[in-house]
C-alpha atoms as a PDB file:
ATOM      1  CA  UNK A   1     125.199  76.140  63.133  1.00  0.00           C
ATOM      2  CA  UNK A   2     126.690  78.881  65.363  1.00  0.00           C
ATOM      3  CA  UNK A   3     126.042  82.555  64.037  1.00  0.00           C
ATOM      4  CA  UNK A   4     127.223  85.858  65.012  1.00  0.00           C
ATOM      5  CA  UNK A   5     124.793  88.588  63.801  1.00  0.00           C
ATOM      6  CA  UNK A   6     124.830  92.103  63.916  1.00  0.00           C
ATOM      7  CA  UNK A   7     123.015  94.879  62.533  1.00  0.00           C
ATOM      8  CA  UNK A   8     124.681  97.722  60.287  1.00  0.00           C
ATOM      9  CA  UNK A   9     123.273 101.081  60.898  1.00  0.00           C
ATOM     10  CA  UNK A  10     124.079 103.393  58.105  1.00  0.00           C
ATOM     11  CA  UNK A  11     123.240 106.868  57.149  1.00  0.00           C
ATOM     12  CA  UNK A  12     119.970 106.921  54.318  1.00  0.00           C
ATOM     13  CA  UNK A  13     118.912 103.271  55.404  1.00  0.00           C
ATOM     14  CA  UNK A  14     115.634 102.245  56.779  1.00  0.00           C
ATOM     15  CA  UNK A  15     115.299 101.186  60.393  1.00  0.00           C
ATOM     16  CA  UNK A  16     113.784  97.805  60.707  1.00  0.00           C
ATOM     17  CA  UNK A  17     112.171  95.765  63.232  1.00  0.00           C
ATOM     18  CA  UNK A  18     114.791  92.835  62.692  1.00  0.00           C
ATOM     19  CA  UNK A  19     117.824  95.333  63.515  1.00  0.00           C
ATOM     20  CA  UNK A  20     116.407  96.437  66.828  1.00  0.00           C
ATOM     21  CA  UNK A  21     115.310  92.789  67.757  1.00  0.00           C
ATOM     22  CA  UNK A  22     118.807  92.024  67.437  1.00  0.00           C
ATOM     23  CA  UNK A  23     120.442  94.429  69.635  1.00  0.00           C
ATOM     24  CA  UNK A  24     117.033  93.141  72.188  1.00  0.00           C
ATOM     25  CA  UNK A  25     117.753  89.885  72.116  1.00  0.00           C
ATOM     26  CA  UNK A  26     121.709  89.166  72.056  1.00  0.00           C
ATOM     27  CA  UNK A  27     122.860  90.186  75.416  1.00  0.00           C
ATOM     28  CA  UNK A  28     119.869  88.452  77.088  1.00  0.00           C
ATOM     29  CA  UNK A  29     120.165  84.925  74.861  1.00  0.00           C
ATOM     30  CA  UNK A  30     124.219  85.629  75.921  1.00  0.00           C
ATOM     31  CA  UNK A  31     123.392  85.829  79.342  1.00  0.00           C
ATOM     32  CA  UNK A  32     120.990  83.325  79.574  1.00  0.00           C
ATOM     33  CA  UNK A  33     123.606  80.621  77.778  1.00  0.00           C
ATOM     34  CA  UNK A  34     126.438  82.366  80.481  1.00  0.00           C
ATOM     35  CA  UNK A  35     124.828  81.702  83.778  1.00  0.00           C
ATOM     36  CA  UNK A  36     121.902  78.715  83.139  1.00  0.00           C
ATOM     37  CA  UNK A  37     124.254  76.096  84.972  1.00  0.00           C
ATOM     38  CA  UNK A  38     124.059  78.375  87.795  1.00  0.00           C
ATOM     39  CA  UNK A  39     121.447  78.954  90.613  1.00  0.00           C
ATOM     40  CA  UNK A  40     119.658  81.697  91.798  1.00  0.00           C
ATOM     41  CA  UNK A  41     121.477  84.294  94.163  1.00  0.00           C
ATOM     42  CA  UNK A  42     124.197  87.199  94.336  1.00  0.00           C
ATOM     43  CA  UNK A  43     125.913  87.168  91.757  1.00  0.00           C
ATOM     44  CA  UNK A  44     128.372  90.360  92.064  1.00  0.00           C
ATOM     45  CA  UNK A  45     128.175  93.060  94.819  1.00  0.00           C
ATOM     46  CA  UNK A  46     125.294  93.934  96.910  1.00  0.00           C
ATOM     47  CA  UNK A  47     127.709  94.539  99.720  1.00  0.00           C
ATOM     48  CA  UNK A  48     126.240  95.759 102.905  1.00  0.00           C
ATOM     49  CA  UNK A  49     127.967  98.403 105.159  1.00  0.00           C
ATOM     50  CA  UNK A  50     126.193 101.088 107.637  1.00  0.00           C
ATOM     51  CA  UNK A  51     125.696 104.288 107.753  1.00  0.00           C
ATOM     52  CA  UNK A  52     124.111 105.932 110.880  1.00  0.00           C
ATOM     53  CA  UNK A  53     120.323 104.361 111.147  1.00  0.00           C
ATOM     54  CA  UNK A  54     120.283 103.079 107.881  1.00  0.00           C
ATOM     55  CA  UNK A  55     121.993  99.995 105.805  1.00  0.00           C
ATOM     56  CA  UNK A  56     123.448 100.868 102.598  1.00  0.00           C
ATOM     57  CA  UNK A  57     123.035  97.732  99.567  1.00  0.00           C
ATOM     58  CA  UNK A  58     125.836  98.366  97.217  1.00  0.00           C
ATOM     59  CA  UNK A  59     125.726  98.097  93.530  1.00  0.00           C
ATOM     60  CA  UNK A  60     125.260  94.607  92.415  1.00  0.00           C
ATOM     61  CA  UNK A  61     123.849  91.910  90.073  1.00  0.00           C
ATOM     62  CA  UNK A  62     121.534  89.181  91.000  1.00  0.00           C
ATOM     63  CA  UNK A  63     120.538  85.851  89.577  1.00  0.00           C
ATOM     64  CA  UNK A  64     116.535  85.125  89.729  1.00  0.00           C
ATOM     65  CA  UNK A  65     115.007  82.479  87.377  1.00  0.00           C
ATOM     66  CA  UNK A  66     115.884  82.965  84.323  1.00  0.00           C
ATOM     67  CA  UNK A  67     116.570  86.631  84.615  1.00  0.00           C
ATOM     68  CA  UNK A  68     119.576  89.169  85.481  1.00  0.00           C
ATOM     69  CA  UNK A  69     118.705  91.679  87.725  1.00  0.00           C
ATOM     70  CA  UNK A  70     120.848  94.629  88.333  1.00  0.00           C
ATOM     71  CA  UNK A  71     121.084  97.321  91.059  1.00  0.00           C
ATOM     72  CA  UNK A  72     122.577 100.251  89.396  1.00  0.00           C
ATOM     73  CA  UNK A  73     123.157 102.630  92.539  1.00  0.00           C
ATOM     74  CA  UNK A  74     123.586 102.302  95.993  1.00  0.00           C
ATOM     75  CA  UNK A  75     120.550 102.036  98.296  1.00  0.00           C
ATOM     76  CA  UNK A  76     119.572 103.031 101.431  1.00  0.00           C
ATOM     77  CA  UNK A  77     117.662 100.827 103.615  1.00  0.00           C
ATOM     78  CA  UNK A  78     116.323 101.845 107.246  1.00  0.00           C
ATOM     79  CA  UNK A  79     116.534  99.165 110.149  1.00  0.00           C
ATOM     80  CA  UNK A  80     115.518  99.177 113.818  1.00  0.00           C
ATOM     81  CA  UNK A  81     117.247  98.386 117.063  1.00  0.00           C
ATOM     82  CA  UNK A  82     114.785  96.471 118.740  1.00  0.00           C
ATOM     83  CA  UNK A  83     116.527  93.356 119.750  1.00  0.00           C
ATOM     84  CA  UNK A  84     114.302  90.843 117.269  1.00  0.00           C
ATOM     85  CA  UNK A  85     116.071  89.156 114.720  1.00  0.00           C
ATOM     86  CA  UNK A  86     115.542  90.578 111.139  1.00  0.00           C
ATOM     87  CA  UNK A  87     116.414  89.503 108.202  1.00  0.00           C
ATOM     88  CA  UNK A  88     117.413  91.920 105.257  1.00  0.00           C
ATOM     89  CA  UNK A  89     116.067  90.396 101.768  1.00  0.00           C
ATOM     90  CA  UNK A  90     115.358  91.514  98.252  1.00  0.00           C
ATOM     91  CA  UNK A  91     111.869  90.464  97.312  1.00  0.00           C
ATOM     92  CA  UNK A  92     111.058  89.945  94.038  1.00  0.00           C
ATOM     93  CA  UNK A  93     107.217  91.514  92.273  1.00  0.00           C
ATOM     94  CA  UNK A  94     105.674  89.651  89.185  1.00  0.00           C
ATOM     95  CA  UNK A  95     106.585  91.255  85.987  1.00  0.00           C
ATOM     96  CA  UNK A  96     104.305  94.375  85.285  1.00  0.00           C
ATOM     97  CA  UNK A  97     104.341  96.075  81.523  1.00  0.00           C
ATOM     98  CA  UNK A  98     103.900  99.807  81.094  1.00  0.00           C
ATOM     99  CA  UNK A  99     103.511 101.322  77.880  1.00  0.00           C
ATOM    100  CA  UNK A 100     105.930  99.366  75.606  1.00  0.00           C
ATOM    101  CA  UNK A 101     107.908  97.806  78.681  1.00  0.00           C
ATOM    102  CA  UNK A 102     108.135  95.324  81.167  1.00  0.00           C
ATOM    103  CA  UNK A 103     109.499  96.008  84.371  1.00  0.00           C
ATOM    104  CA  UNK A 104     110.639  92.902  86.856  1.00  0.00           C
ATOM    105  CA  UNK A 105     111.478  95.251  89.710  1.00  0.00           C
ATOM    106  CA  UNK A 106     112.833  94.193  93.339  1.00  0.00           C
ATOM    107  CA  UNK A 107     112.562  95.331  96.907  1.00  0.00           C
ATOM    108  CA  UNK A 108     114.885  95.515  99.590  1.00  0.00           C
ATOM    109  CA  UNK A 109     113.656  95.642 103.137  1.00  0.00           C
ATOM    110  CA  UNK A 110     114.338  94.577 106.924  1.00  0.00           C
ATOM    111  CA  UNK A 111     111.744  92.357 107.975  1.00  0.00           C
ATOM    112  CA  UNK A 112     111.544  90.745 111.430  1.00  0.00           C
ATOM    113  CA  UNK A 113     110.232  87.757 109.887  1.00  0.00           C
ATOM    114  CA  UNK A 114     112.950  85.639 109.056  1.00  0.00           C
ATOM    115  CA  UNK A 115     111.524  82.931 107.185  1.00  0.00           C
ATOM    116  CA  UNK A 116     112.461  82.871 103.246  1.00  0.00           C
ATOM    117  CA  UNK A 117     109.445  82.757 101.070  1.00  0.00           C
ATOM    118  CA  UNK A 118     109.610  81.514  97.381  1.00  0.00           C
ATOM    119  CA  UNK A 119     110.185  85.008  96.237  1.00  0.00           C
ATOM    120  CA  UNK A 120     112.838  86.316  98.705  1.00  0.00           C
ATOM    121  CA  UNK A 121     116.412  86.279  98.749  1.00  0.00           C
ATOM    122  CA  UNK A 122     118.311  86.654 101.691  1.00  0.00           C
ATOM    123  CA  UNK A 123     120.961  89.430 102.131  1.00  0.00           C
ATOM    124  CA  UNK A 124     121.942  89.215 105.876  1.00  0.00           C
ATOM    125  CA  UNK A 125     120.189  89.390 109.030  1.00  0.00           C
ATOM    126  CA  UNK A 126     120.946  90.267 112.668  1.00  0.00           C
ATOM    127  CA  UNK A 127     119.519  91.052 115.838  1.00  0.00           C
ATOM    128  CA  UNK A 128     120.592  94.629 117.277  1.00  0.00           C
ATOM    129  CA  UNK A 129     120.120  95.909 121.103  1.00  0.00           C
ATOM    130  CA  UNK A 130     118.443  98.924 121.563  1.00  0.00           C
ATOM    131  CA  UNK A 131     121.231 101.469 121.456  1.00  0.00           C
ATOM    132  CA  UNK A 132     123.951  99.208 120.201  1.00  0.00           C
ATOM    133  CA  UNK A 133     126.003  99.619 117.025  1.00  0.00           C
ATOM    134  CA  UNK A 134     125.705  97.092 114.513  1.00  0.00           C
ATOM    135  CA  UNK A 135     129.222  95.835 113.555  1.00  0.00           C
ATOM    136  CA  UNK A 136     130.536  95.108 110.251  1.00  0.00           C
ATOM    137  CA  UNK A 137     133.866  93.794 111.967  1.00  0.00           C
ATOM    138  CA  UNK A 138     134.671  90.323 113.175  1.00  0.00           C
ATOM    139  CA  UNK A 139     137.323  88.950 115.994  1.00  0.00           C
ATOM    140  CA  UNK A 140     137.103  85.633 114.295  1.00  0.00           C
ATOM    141  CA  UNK A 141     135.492  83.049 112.085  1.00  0.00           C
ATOM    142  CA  UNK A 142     133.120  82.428 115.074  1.00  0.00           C
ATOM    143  CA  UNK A 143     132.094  85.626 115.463  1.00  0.00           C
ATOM    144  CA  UNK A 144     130.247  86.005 112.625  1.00  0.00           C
ATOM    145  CA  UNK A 145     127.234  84.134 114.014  1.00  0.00           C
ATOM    146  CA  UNK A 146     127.529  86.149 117.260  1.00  0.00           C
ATOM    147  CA  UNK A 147     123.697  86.439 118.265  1.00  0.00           C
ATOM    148  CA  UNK A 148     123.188  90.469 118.814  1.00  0.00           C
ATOM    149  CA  UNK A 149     124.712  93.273 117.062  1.00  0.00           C
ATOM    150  CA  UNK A 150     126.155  91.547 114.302  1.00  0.00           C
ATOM    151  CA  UNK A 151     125.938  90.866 110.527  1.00  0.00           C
ATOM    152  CA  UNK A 152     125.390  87.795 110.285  1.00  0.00           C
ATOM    153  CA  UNK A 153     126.317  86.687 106.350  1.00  0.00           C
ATOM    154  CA  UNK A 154     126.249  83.334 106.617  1.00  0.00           C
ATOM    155  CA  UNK A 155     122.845  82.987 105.630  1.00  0.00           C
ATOM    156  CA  UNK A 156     123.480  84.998 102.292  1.00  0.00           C
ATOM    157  CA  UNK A 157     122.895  82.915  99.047  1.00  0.00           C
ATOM    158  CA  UNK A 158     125.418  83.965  96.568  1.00  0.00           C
ATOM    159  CA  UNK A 159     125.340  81.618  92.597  1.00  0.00           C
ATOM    160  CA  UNK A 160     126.699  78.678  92.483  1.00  0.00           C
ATOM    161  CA  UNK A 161     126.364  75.355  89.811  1.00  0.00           C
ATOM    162  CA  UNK A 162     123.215  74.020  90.221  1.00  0.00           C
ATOM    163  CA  UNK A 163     122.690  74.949  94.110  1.00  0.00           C
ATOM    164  CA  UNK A 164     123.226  78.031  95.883  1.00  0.00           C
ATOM    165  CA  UNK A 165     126.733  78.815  97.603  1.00  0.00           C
ATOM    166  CA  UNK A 166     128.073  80.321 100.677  1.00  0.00           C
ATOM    167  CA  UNK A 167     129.668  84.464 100.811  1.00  0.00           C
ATOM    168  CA  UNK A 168     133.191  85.154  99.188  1.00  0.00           C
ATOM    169  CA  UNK A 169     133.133  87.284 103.022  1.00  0.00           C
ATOM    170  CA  UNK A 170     132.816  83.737 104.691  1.00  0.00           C
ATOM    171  CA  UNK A 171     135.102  80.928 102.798  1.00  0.00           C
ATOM    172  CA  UNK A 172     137.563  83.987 102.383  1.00  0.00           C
ATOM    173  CA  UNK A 173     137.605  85.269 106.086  1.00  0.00           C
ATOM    174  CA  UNK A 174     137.850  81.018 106.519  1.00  0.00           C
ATOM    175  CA  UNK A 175     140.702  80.842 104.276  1.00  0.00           C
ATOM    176  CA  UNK A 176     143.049  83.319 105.612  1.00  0.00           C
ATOM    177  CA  UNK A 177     142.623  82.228 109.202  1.00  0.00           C
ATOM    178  CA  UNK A 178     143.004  78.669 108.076  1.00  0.00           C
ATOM    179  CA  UNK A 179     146.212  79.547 106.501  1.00  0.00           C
ATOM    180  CA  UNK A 180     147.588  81.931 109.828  1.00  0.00           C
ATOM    181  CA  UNK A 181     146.649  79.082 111.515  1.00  0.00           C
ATOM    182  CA  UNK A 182     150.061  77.145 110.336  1.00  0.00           C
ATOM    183  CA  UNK A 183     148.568  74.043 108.779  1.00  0.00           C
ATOM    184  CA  UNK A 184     150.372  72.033 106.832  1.00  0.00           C
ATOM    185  CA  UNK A 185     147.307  69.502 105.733  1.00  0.00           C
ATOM    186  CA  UNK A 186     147.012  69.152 101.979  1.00  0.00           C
ATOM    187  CA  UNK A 187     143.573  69.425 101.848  1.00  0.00           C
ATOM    188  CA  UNK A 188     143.528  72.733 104.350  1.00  0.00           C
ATOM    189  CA  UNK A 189     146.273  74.116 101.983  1.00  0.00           C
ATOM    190  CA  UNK A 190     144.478  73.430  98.507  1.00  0.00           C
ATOM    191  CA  UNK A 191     140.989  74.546  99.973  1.00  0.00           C
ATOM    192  CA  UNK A 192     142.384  77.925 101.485  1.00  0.00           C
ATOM    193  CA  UNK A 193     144.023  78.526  97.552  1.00  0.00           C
ATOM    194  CA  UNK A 194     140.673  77.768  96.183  1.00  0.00           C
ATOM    195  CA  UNK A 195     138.868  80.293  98.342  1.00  0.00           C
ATOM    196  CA  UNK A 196     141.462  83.081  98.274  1.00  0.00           C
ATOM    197  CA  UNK A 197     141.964  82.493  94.123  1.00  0.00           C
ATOM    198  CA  UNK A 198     138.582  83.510  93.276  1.00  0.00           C
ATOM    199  CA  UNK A 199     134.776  84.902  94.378  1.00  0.00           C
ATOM    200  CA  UNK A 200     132.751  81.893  94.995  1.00  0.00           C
ATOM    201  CA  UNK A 201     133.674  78.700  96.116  1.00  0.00           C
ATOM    202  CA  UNK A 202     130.521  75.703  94.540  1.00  0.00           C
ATOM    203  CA  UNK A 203     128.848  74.232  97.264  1.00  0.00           C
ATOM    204  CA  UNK A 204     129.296  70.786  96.333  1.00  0.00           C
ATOM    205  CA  UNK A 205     133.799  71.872  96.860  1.00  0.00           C
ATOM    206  CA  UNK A 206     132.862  73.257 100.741  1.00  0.00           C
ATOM    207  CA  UNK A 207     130.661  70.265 101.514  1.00  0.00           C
ATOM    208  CA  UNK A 208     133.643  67.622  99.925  1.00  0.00           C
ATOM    209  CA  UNK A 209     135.872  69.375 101.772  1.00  0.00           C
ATOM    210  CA  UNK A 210     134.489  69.445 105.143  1.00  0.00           C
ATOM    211  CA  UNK A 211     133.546  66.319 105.196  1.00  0.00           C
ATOM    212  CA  UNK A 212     137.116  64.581 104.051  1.00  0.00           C
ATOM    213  CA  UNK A 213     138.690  66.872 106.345  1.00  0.00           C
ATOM    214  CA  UNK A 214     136.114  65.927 109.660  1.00  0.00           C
ATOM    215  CA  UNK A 215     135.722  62.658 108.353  1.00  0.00           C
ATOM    216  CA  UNK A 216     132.120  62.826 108.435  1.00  0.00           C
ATOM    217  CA  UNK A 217     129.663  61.943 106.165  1.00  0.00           C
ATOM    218  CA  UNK A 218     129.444  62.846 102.942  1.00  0.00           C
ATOM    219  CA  UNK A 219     125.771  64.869 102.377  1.00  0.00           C
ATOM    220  CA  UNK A 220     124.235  67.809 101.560  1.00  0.00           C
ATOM    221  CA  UNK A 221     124.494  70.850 104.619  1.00  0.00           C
ATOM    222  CA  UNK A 222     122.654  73.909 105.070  1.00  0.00           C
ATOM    223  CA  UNK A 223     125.041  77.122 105.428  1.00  0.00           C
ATOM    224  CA  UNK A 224     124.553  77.046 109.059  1.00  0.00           C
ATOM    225  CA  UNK A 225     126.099  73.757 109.586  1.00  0.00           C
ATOM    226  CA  UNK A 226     128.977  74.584 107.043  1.00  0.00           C
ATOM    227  CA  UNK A 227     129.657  77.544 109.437  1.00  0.00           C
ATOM    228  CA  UNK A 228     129.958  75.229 112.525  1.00  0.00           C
ATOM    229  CA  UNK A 229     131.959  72.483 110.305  1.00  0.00           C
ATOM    230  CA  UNK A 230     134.631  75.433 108.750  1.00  0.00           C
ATOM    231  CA  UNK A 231     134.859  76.351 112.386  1.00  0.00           C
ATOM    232  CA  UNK A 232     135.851  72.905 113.671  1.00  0.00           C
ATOM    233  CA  UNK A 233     138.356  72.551 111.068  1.00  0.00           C
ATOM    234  CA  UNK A 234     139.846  76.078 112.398  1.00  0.00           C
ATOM    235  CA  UNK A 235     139.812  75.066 115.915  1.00  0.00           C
ATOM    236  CA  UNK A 236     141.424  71.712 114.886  1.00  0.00           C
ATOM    237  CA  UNK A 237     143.842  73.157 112.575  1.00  0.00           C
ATOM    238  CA  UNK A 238     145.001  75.370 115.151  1.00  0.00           C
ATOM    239  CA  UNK A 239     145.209  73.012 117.735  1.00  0.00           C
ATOM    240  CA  UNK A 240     147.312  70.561 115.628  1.00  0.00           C
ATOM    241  CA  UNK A 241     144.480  67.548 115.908  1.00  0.00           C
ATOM    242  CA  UNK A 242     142.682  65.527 113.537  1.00  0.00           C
ATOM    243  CA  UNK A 243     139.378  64.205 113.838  1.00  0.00           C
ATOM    244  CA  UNK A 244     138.728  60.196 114.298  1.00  0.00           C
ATOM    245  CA  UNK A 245     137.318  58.396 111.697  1.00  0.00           C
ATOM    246  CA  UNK A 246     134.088  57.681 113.107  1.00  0.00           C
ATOM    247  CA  UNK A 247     133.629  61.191 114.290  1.00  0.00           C
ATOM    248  CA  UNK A 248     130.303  62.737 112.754  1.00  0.00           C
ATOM    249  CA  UNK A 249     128.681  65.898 113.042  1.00  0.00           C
ATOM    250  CA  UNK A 250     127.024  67.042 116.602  1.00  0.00           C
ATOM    251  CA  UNK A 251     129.073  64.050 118.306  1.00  0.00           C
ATOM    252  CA  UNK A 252     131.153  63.813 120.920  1.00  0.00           C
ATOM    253  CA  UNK A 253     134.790  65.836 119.596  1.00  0.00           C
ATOM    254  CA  UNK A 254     137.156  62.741 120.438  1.00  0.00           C
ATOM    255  CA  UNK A 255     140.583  63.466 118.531  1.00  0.00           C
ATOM    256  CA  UNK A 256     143.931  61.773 117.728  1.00  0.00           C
ATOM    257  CA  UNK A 257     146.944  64.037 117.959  1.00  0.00           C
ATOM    258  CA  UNK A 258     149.365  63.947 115.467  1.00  0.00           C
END
């Protein structure tokens, strides 16, 4: 049956075991009923912005396993210009107990290597010129996947129901250009509400979307290629085309105009 338990501390009575398992165990079991629809990633925060030679991770929470991990302050992470690509992740350690405690602790770092291993978590990642400034800012949707001197978020893996999502930054940066754009197509209008009404958009909602809209196939897409499909829909949106029927991703752009 469902049960809400809670324990009474009052003066002159013992302490037991029971009471402090209780006040242990509730906001885990609450958290793990909360998000275990959801898959790992960002959760809240863990914004990145600059700061001279460094990258500052803000404040955040982050889904791993069956676990909530949370960054309580701000942290500073140095990066090189050196023109490689590097990726910024959190990597996760094995649990380790101390005394009467077990820590699951995290690091954040810039690594040049940009492949994901089973314990990493992407962030961002960009390639910076020797002597360049890294920018934060983008001229449009497009330019967010500009090669050097950029964040690049679209590679960030934020919660979503059962599989990872795309960045609020991304589907919202979509959205309003979308909607400056002038469109007037249903499902451009509904999906630019959707993105601007909330923080993450599920996966499965982008990829049904881009695909009615580009009349392509309906499959699963890596973030990469939901970049370049958001984009199309942009440049078609703002042209005042729509794609063919038969048009399908990486073909030839052949279009009907309204």
């Amino acid at each position: 049956m469902f049960t809400d338990r809670y324990p009474n501390f009052h003066r002159g009575r013992i302490l037991k075991t029971e009471m402090l398992e209780s006040l242990r165990d509730y906001p885990r079991s609450l958290a793990g009923l909360l998000w275990t629809e959801y898959s790992d990633g960002i959760v809240v925060g863990a914004e990145i912005r600059t700061d001279g030679d460094v990258l500052v991770v803000s404040r955040g929470i982050v889904k791993w396993g069956d676990r909530l991990y949370t960054l309580e302050e701000d942290i500073r992470v140095p990066y090189e210009a050196n023109g490689r690509e590097t990726a910024v992740k959190l990597r996760f350690h094995e649990p380790v107990t101390r005394s009467d405690i077990v820590y699951c602790e995290t690091q954040i770092v810039a690594d040049p290597d940009v492949a994901i291993r089973r314990d990493e978590l992407e962030l961002a990642r960009f390639k910076l010129k020797e002597g360049a400034r890294l920018r934060l800012d983008y001229t449009s949707f497009e330019d967010m996947t500009t090669e050097y001197n950029t964040l690049n978020l679209i590679h960030r893996q934020h919660i979503g129901r059962k599989r990872h999502t795309l960045s609020p930054a991304v589907t919202r940066y979509f959205a309003t250009e979308l909607l400056k754009s002038g469109t007037t197509d249903p499902y451009d209008v509904s999906f630019a509400m959707q993105c601007l009404n909330g923080s993450t958009v599920d996966r499965e909602l982008i990829e049904l979307y881009a695909a009615n809209r580009l009349r392509s196939d309906r499959k699963p897409y890596d973030n990469a290629q939901l970049h370049r499909m958001l984009g199309r829909i942009l440049d078609e949106a703002g042209a005042g085309v729509r794609t063919r029927p038969d048009m399908r991703l990486g073909g030839a752009r052949r279009v009907l105009v309204d």
